[in-house]
Protein backbone atom coordinates (compact mmCIF):
# COMPACT_ATOMS: atom_id res chain seq x y z
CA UNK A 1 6.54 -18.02 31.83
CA UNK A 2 5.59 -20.45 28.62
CA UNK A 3 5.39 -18.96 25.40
CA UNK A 4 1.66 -19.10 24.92
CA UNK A 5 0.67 -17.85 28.75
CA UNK A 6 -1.97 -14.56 28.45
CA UNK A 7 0.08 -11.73 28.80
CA UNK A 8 -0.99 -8.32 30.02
CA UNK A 9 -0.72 -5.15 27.54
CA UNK A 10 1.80 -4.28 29.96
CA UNK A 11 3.88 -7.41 29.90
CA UNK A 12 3.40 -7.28 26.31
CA UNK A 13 5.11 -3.72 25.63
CA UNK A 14 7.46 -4.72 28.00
CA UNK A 15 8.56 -7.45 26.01
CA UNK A 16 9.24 -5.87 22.92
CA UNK A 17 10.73 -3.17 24.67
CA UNK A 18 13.04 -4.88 26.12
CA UNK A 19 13.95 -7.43 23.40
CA UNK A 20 12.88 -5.80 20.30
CA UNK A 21 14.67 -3.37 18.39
CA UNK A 22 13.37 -0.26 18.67
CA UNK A 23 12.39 0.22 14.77
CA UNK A 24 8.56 1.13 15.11
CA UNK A 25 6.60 3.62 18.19
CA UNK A 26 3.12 1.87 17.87
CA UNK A 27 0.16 2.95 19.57
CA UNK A 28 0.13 1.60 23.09
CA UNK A 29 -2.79 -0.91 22.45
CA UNK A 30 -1.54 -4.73 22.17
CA UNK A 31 -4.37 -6.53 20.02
CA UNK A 32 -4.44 -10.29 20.25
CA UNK A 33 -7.62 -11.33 18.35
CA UNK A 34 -9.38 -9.80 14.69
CA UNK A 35 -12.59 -10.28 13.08
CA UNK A 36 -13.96 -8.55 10.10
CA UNK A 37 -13.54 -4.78 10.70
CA UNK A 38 -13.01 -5.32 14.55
CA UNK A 39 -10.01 -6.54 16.79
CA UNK A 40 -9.59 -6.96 20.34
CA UNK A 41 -6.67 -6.52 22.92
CA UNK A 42 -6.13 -8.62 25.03
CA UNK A 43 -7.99 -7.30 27.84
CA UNK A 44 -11.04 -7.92 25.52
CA UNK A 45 -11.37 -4.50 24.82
CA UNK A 46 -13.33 -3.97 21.23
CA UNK A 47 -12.34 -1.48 18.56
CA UNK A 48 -13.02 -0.27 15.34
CA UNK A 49 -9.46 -1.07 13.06
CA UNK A 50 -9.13 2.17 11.03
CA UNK A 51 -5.69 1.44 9.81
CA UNK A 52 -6.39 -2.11 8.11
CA UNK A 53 -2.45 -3.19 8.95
CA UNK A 54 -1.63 -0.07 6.47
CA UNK A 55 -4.29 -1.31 3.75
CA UNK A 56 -3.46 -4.89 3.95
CA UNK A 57 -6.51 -5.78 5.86
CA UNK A 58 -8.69 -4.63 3.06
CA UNK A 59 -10.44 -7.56 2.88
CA UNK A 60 -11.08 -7.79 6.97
CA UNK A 61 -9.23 -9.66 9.32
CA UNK A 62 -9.47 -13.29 9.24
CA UNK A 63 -11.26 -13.70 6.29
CA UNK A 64 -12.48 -17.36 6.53
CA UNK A 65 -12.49 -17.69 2.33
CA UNK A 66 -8.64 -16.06 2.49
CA UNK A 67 -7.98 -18.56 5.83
CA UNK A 68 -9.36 -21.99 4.55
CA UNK A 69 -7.03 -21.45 1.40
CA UNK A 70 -3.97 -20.78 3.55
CA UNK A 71 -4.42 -23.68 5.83
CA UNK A 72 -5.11 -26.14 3.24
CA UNK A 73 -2.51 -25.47 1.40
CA UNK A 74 -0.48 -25.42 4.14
CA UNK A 75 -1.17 -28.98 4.83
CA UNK A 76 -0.48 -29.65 1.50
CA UNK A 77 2.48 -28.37 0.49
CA UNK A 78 3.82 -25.28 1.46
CA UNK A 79 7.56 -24.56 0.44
CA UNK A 80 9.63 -26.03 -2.42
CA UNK A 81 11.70 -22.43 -3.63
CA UNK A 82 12.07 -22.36 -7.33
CA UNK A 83 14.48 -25.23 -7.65
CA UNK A 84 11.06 -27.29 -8.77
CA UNK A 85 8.20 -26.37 -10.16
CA UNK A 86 4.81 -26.82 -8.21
CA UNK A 87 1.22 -26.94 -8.91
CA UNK A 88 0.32 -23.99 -7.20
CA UNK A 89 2.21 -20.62 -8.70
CA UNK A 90 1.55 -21.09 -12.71
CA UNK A 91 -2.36 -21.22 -11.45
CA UNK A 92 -1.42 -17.69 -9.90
CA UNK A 93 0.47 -16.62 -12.29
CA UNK A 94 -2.40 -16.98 -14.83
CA UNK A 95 -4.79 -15.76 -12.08
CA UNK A 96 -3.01 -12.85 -11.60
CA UNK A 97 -2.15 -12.06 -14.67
CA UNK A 98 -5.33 -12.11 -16.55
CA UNK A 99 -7.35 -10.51 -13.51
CA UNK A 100 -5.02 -7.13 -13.77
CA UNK A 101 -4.82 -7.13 -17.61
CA UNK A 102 -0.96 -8.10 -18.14
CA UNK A 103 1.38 -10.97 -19.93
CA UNK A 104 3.27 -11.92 -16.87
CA UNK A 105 3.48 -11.62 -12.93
CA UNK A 106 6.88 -12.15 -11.10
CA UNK A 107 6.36 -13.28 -7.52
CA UNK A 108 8.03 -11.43 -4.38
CA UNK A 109 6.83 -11.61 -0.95
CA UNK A 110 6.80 -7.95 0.79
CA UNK A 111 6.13 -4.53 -1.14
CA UNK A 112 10.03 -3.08 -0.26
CA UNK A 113 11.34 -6.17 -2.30
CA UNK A 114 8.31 -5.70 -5.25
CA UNK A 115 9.62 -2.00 -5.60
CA UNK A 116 13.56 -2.95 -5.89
CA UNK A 117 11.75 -5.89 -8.29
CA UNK A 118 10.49 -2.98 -10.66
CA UNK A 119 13.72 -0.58 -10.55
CA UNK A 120 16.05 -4.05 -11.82
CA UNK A 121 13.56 -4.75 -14.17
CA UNK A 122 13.27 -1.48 -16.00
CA UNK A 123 16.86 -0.71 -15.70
CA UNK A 124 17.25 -3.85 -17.42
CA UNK A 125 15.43 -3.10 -19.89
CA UNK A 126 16.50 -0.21 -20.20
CA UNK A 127 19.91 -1.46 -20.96
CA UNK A 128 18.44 -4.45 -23.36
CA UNK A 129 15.77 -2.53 -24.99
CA UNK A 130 15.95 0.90 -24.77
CA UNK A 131 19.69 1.19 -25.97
CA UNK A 132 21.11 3.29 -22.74
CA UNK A 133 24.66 2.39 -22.01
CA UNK A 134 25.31 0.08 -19.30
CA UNK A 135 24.93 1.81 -15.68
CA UNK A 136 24.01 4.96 -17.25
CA UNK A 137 20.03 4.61 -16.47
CA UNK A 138 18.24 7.32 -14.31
CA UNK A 139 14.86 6.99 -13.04
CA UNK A 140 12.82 9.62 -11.98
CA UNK A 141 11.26 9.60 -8.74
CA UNK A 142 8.73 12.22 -6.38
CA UNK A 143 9.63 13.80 -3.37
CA UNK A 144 7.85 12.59 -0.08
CA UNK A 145 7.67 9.16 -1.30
CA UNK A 146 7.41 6.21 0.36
CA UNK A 147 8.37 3.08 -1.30
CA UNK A 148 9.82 1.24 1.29
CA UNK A 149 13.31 1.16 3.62
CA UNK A 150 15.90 -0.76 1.36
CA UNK A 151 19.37 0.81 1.27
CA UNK A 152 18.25 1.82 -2.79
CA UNK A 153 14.91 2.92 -1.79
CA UNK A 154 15.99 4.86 1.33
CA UNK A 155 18.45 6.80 -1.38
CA UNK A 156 15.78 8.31 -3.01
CA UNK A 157 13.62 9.42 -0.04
CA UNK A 158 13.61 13.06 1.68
CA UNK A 159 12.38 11.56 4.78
CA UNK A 160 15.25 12.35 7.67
CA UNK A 161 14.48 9.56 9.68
CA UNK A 162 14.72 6.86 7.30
CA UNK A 163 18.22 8.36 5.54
CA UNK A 164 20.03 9.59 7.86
CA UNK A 165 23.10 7.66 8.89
CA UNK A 166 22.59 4.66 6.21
CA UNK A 167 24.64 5.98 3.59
CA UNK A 168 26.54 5.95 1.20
CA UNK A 169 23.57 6.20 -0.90
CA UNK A 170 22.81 4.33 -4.00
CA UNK A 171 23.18 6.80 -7.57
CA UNK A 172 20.89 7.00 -10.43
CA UNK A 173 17.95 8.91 -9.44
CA UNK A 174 16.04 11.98 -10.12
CA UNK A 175 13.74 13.54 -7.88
CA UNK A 176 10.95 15.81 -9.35
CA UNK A 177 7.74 17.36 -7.01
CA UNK A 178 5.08 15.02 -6.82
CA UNK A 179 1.97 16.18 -9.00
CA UNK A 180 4.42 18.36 -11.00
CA UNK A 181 4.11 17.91 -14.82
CA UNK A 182 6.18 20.79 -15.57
CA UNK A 183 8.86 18.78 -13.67
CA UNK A 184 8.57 15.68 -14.69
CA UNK A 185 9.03 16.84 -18.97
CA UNK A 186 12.12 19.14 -17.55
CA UNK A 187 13.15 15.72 -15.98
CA UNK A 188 12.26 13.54 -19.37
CA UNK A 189 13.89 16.43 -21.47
CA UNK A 190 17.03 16.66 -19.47
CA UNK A 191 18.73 13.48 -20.04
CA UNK A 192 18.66 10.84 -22.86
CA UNK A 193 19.62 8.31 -19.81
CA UNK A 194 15.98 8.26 -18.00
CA UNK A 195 14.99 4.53 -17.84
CA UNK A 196 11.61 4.56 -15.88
CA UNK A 197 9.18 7.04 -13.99
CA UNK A 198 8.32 5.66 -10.56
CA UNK A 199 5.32 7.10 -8.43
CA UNK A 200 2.40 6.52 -6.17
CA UNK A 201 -0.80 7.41 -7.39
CA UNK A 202 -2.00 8.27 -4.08
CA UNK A 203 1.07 9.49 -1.80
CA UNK A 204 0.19 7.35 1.20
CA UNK A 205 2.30 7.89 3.78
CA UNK A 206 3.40 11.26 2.83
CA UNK A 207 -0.34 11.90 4.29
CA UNK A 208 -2.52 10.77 1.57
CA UNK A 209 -2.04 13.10 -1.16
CA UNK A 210 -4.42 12.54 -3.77
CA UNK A 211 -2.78 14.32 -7.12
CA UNK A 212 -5.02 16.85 -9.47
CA UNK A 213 -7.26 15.00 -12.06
CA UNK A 214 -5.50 14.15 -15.16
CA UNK A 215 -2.03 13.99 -13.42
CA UNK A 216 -1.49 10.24 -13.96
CA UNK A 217 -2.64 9.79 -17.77
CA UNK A 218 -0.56 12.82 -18.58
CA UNK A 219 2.01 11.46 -16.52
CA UNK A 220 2.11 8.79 -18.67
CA UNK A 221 1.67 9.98 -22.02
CA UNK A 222 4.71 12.09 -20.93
CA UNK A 223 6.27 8.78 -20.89
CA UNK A 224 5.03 6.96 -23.55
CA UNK A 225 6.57 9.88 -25.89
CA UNK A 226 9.79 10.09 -24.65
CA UNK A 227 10.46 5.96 -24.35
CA UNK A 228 10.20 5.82 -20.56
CA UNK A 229 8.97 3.16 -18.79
CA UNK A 230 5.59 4.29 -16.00
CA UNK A 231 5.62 2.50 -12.94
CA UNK A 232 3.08 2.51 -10.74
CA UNK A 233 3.49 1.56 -7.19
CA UNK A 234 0.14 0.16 -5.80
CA UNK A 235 1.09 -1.80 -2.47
CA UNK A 236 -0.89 0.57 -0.64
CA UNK A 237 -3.37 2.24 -3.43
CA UNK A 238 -4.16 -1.50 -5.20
CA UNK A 239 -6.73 -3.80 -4.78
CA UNK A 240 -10.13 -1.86 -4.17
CA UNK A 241 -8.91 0.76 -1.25
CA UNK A 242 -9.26 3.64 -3.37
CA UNK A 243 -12.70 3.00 -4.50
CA UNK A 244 -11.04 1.44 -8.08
CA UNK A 245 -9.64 -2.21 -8.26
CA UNK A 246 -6.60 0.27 -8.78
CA UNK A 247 -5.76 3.37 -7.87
CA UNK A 248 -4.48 4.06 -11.81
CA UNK A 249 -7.56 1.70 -12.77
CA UNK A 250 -6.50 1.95 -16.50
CA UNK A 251 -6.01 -1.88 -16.42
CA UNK A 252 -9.21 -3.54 -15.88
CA UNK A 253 -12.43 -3.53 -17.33
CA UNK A 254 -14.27 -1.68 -14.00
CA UNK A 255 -17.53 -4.38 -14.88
CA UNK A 256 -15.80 -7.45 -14.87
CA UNK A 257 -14.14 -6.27 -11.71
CA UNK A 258 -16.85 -4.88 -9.53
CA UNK A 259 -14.94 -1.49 -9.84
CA UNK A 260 -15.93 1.99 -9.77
CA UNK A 261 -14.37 4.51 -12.01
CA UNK A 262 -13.12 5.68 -15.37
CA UNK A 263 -9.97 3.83 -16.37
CA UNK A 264 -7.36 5.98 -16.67
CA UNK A 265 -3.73 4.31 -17.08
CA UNK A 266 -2.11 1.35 -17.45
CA UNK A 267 1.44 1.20 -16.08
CA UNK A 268 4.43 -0.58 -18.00
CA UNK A 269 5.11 -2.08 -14.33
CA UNK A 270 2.78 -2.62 -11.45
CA UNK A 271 4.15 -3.42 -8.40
CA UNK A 272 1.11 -4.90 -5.70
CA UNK A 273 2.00 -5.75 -2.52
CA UNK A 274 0.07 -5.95 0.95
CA UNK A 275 -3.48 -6.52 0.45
CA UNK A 276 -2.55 -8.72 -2.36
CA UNK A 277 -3.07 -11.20 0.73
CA UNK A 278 -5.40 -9.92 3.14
CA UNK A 279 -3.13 -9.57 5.15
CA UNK A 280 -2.42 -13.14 5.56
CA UNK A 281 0.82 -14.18 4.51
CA UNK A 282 3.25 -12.13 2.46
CA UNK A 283 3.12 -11.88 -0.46
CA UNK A 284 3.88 -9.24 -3.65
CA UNK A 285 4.01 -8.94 -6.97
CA UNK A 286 5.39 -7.38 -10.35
CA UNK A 287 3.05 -7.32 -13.66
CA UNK A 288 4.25 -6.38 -16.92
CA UNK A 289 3.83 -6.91 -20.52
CA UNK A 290 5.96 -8.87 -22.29
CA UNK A 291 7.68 -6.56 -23.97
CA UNK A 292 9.03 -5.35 -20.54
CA UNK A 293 9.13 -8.41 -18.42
CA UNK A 294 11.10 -10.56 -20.83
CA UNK A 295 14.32 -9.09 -20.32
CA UNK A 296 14.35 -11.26 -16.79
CA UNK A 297 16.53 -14.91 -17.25
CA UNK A 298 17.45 -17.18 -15.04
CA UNK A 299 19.47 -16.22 -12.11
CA UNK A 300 18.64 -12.31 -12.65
CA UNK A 301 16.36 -11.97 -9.70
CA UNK A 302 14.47 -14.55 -7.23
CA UNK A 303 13.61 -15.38 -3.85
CA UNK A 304 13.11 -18.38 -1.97
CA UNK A 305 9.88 -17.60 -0.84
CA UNK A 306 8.56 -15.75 -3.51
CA UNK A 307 6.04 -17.78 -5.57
CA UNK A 308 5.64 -20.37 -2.89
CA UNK A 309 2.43 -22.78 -2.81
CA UNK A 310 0.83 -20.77 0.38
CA UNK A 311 1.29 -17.78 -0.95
CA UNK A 312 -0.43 -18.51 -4.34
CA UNK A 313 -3.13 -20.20 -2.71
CA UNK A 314 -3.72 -17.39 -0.18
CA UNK A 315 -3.55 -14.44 -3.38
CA UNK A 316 -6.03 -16.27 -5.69
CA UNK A 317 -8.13 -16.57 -2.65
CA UNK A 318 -7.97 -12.60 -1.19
CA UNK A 319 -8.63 -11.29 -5.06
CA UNK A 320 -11.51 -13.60 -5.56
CA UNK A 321 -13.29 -11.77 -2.29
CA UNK A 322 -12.41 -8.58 -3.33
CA UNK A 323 -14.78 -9.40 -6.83
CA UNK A 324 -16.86 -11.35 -5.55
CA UNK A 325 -17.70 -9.06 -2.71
CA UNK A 326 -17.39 -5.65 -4.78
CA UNK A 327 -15.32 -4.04 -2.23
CA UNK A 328 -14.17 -1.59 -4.81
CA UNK A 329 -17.44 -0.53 -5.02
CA UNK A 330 -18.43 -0.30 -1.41
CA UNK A 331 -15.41 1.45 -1.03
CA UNK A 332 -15.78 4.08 -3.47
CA UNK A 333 -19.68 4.47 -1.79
CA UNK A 334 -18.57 4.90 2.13
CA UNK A 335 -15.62 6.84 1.17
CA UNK A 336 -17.58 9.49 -0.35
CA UNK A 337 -19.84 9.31 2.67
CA UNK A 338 -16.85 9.71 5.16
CA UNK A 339 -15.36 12.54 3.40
CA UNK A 340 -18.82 14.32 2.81
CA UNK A 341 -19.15 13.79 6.31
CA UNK A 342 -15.89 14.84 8.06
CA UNK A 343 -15.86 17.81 5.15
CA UNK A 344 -19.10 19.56 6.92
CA UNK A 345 -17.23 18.80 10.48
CA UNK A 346 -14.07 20.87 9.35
CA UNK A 347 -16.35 23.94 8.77
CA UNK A 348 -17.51 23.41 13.09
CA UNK A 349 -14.39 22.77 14.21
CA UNK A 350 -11.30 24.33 13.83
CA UNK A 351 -9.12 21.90 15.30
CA UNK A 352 -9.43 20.05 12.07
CA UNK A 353 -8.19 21.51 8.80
CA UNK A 354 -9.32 19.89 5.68
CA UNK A 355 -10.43 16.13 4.95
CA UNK A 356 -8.95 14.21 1.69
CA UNK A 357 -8.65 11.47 -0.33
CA UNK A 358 -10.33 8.34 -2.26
CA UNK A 359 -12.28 5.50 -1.59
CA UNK A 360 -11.22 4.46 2.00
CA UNK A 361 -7.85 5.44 2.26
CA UNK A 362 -8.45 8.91 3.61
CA UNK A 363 -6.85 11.83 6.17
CA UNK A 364 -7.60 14.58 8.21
CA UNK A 365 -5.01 17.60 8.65
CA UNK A 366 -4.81 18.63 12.02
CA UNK A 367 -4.83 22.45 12.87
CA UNK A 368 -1.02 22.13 14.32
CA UNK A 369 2.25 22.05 13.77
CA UNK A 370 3.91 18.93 11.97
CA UNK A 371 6.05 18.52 15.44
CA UNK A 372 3.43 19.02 17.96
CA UNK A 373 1.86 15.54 19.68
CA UNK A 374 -1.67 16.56 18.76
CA UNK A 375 -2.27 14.19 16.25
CA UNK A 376 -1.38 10.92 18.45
CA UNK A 377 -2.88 12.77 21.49
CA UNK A 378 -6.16 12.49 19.37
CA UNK A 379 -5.33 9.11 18.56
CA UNK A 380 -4.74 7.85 21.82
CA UNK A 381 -8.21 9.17 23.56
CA UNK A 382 -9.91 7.56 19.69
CA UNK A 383 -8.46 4.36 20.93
CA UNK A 384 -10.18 5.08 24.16
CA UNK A 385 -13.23 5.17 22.76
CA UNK A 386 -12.77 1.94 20.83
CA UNK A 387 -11.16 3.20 17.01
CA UNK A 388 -7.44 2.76 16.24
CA UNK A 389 -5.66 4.71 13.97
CA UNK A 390 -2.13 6.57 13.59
CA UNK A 391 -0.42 10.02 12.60
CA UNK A 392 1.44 10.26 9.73
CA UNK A 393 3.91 13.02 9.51
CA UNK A 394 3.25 14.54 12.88
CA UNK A 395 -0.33 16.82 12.63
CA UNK A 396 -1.99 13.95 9.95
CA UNK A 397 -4.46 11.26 10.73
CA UNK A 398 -4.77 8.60 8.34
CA UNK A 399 -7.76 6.55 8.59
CA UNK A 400 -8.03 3.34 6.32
CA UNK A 401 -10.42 1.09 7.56
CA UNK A 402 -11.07 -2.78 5.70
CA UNK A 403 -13.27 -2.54 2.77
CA UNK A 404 -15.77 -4.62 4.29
CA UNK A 405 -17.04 -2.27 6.68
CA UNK A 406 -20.57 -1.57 6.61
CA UNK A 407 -22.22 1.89 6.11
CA UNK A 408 -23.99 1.54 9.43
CA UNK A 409 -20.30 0.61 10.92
CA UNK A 410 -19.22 3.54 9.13
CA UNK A 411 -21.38 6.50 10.57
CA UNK A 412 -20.75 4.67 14.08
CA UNK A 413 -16.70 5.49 13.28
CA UNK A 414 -17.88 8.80 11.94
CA UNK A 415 -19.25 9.49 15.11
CA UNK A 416 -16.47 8.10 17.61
CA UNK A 417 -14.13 10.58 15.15
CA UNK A 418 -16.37 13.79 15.19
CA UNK A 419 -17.20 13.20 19.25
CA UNK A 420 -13.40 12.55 19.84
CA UNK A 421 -12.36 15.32 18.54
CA UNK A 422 -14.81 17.85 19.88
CA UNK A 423 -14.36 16.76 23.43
CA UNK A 424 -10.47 16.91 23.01
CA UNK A 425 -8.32 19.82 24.73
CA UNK A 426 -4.86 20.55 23.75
C-alpha cells in the first residue's frame, strides 16, 4: 500500500493501533480534511468540530490568512536554530510583545515546554532577584491541574494516570485547592522560600472550572505583597476562547484588541501556547517584563525550533485574525448564548447537571458517575449526528468549538446537543 493511498476509518485505526503507542483513546472518527468550523472523515462524512484540537483551532481550520503565511515562509526560509539570527523572530518578538502588553517574549514550540519555560525562569529569578538560596525555591501550584506531561509537570499533578509509575518525582512544589485564597496566603505565609504562584485561570481539563469573581486579582495582589512571582498559564484560556483576548485580560487594552471584558490582571509570566498558531505549526511562548525575563543568558534555556522563521510567520499571522476578526468578541456573544441555552435544557432534562464556563470554552456535567461510559456514550451517538467532542474526567463534556463559528452555526450545534441528548438511553 503507498503512503498516500485513501485509507478506510478502519484501516486507519488499525494503523495506529497497531504501530502507535497507545498514549491517547480518541474518538473513533478518523478526519482527513478541515474547513472553518467543519471537518470531514474520510468517508466524507461532515461534522461540526466542538473541540477546536483542544482550543488550538480557535481561529478555524485552515485559515487561508494563517496558511499563505506558513507556506511562504516556508519557501523562504524555514529553519536556521539560534546559531544565526534571521529576519523573521525579532519581527515576532516585537509583534508579540507589544500586542500582549510585555518587554520580552521567549520562543518555545509546544505549551508542556512553555510551562517548564516559566518554572526555570522564575526559579531563576528567584535565586538572582529575589535573594532565596540556591535550590531552596518552592512554587505553589492547584490541585487538578493540567499543565502538561513532563517528568516536572507530571510531579505536581493529582491525576493517577499521568503519575503513576514515572517517578521519582521532581521536589519543590506546593499544592494548594484551586480557587482557595485562604490557601494560597497559608501557602505564601508558610515559607520565606515560595518563588512563583502557577495557575490556570480557567481549569481546562480538570472540566472547565471557571473560579469565583475576584479570585485572580486577589490572587495576585496576594502575590504582589509577599514578592511572589503570578504566572498565568494561558495555552488553553489565551487568545480570544474565553470571550477576553485573555482569560486574566489584565494585559491589553480590550479596544485596541477587539476584546470583551474588564481587565483584571496582568501576570509576571504568561505562558501562550496552542492557538498561538491556529493550530498550524507549533508554536509557544513566554512574556515577561524585564525585570523578570532578564535573568535568562546565553545557554540557560533554548530550543532548536523555538523561534524559527515558520513559526514567527505563522504567529504574527493567527493573532492578526484573531483582531482583525474580533473573535474575542464573538466569542464572548455565542458563549453567553450557548450557556443561556443549555442552562434552560438542564432544568428539562435530568440527564444533564449544570452547564459552565466562559466565552466558548464551556462543559456540561453529566448526571453520572465520574467512572461510568455515559459521557463518551453521548459523545459517540453526537458524532453520529455530525458534532465531535470528548469527556473529560469521565461524566464531563467539554465543548470548545473555533471562534469563528457563526451564531446561526451555533443554535444548529445547540440543537444536535439538546436532540442528542434527549433521545439518548443509558
Amino acid at each position: 500500500m503507498a503512503v498516500l493511498d485513501q485509507l478506510t476509518s478502519q484501516e486507519a485505526i488499525e494503523l495506529e493501533n497497531k504501530y502507535g503507542a497507545h498514549n491517547y483513546h480518541p474518538l473513533p472518527v478518523v478526519l482527513s480534511r478541515g474547513e472553518g468550523v467543519h471537518v470531514w472523515d474520510v468517508e466524507g462524512k461532515k461534522y461540526y468540530d466542538f473541540l477546536s484540537a483542544y482550543s488550538a483551532v480557535n481561529q478555524g481550520h485552515c485559515h487561508p490568512k494563517i496558511v499563505d503565511a506558513m507556506t511562504q515562509q516556508a519557501k523562504t526560509l524555514s529553519l536556521t536554530s539560534r546559531a544565526f539570527y534571521n529576519n523573521m523572530l525579532g519581527r515576532y518578538e516585537k509583534f508579540a510583545s507589544e500586542y500582549f502588553g510585555f518587554d520580552k517574549l521567549l520562543p518555545m514550540n509546544t505549551g508542556a515546554e512553555a510551562v517548564e519555560t516559566a518554572l526555570k525562569i522564575a526559579r531563576k529569578w528567584a535565586y538572582e532577584v529575589k535573594g532565596i538560596d540556591e535550590n531552596k525555591a518552592e512554587i505553589i501550584v492547584c490541585e487538578n491541574n493540567f499543565h502538561g506531561r513532563t517528568t516536572t509537570i507530571i510531579s505536581f499533578s493529582n491525576d493517577p494516570v499521568a503519575r503513576k509509575n514515572f517517578g521519582p518525582y521532581t521536589k519543590g512544589f506546593l499544592k494548594i485547592e484551586y480557587d482557595n485564597l485562604q490557601e494560597l496566603q497559608q501557602a505564601l505565609e508558610s515559607s520565606n522560600t515560595i518563588a512563583a504562584f502557577l495557575v490556570e485561570p480557567i481549569q481546562g481539563e480538570a472540566g472547565v472550572y471557571v473560579p469565583s469573581e475576584g479570585y485572580l486579582a486577589a490572587a495576585k495582589k496576594m502575590c504582589e505583597d509577599h514578592n511572589v512571582l503570578f504566572i498565568a498559564d494561558e495555552v488553553q484560556t489565551g487568545i480570544a476562547r474565553t470571550g477576553r483576548l485573555l482569560a486574566t485580560c489584565g494585559n491589553c487594552s480590550c479596544e485596541d484588541k477587539n476584546c470583551s471584558g474588564t481587565p483584571e490582571v496582568k501576570p509576571d509570566i504568561l505562558i501562550l501556547g496552542k492557538a498561538l498558531s491556529g493550530g498550524a505549526y507549533p508554536v509557544s511562548a513566554v512574556l515577561a517584563n524585564n525585570a523578570v525575563m532578564n535573568v535568562i543568558k546565553p545557554g540557560n534555556h533554548g530550543s532548536t525550533f523555538g523561534g524559527n522563521p515558520i513559526a514567527a510567520a505563522v504567529a504574527m499571522a493567527a493573532l492578526e485574525v484573531v483582531a482583525d476578526e474580533k473573535l474575542a468578541i464573538n466569542a464572548d456573544r455565542l458563549g453567553n448564548i450557548f450557556r443561556a441555552e443549555l442552562a434552560e435544557f438542564c432544568k428539562e432534562n435530568d440527564l444533564v447537571k449544570s452547564v459552565r464556563g466562559k466565552g466558548l470554552l464551556n462543559a456540561i456535567l453529566i448526571n453520572d458517575t465520574e467512572d461510568s461510559a455515559t459521557a463518551w456514550n453521548i459523545c459517540i451517538k453526537l458524532r453520529d449526528n455530525g458534532l465531535l467532542a470528548k469527556p473529560t474526567h469521565g461524566n464531563i463534556i467539554r465543548f470548545a468549538p473555533p471562534l469563528v463559528m457563526t451564531e446561526e452555526e451555533l443554535r444548529d450545534c445547540i440543537e444536535i446537543i439538546k436532540n442528542t441528548i434527549s433521545d439518548f438511553k443509558k
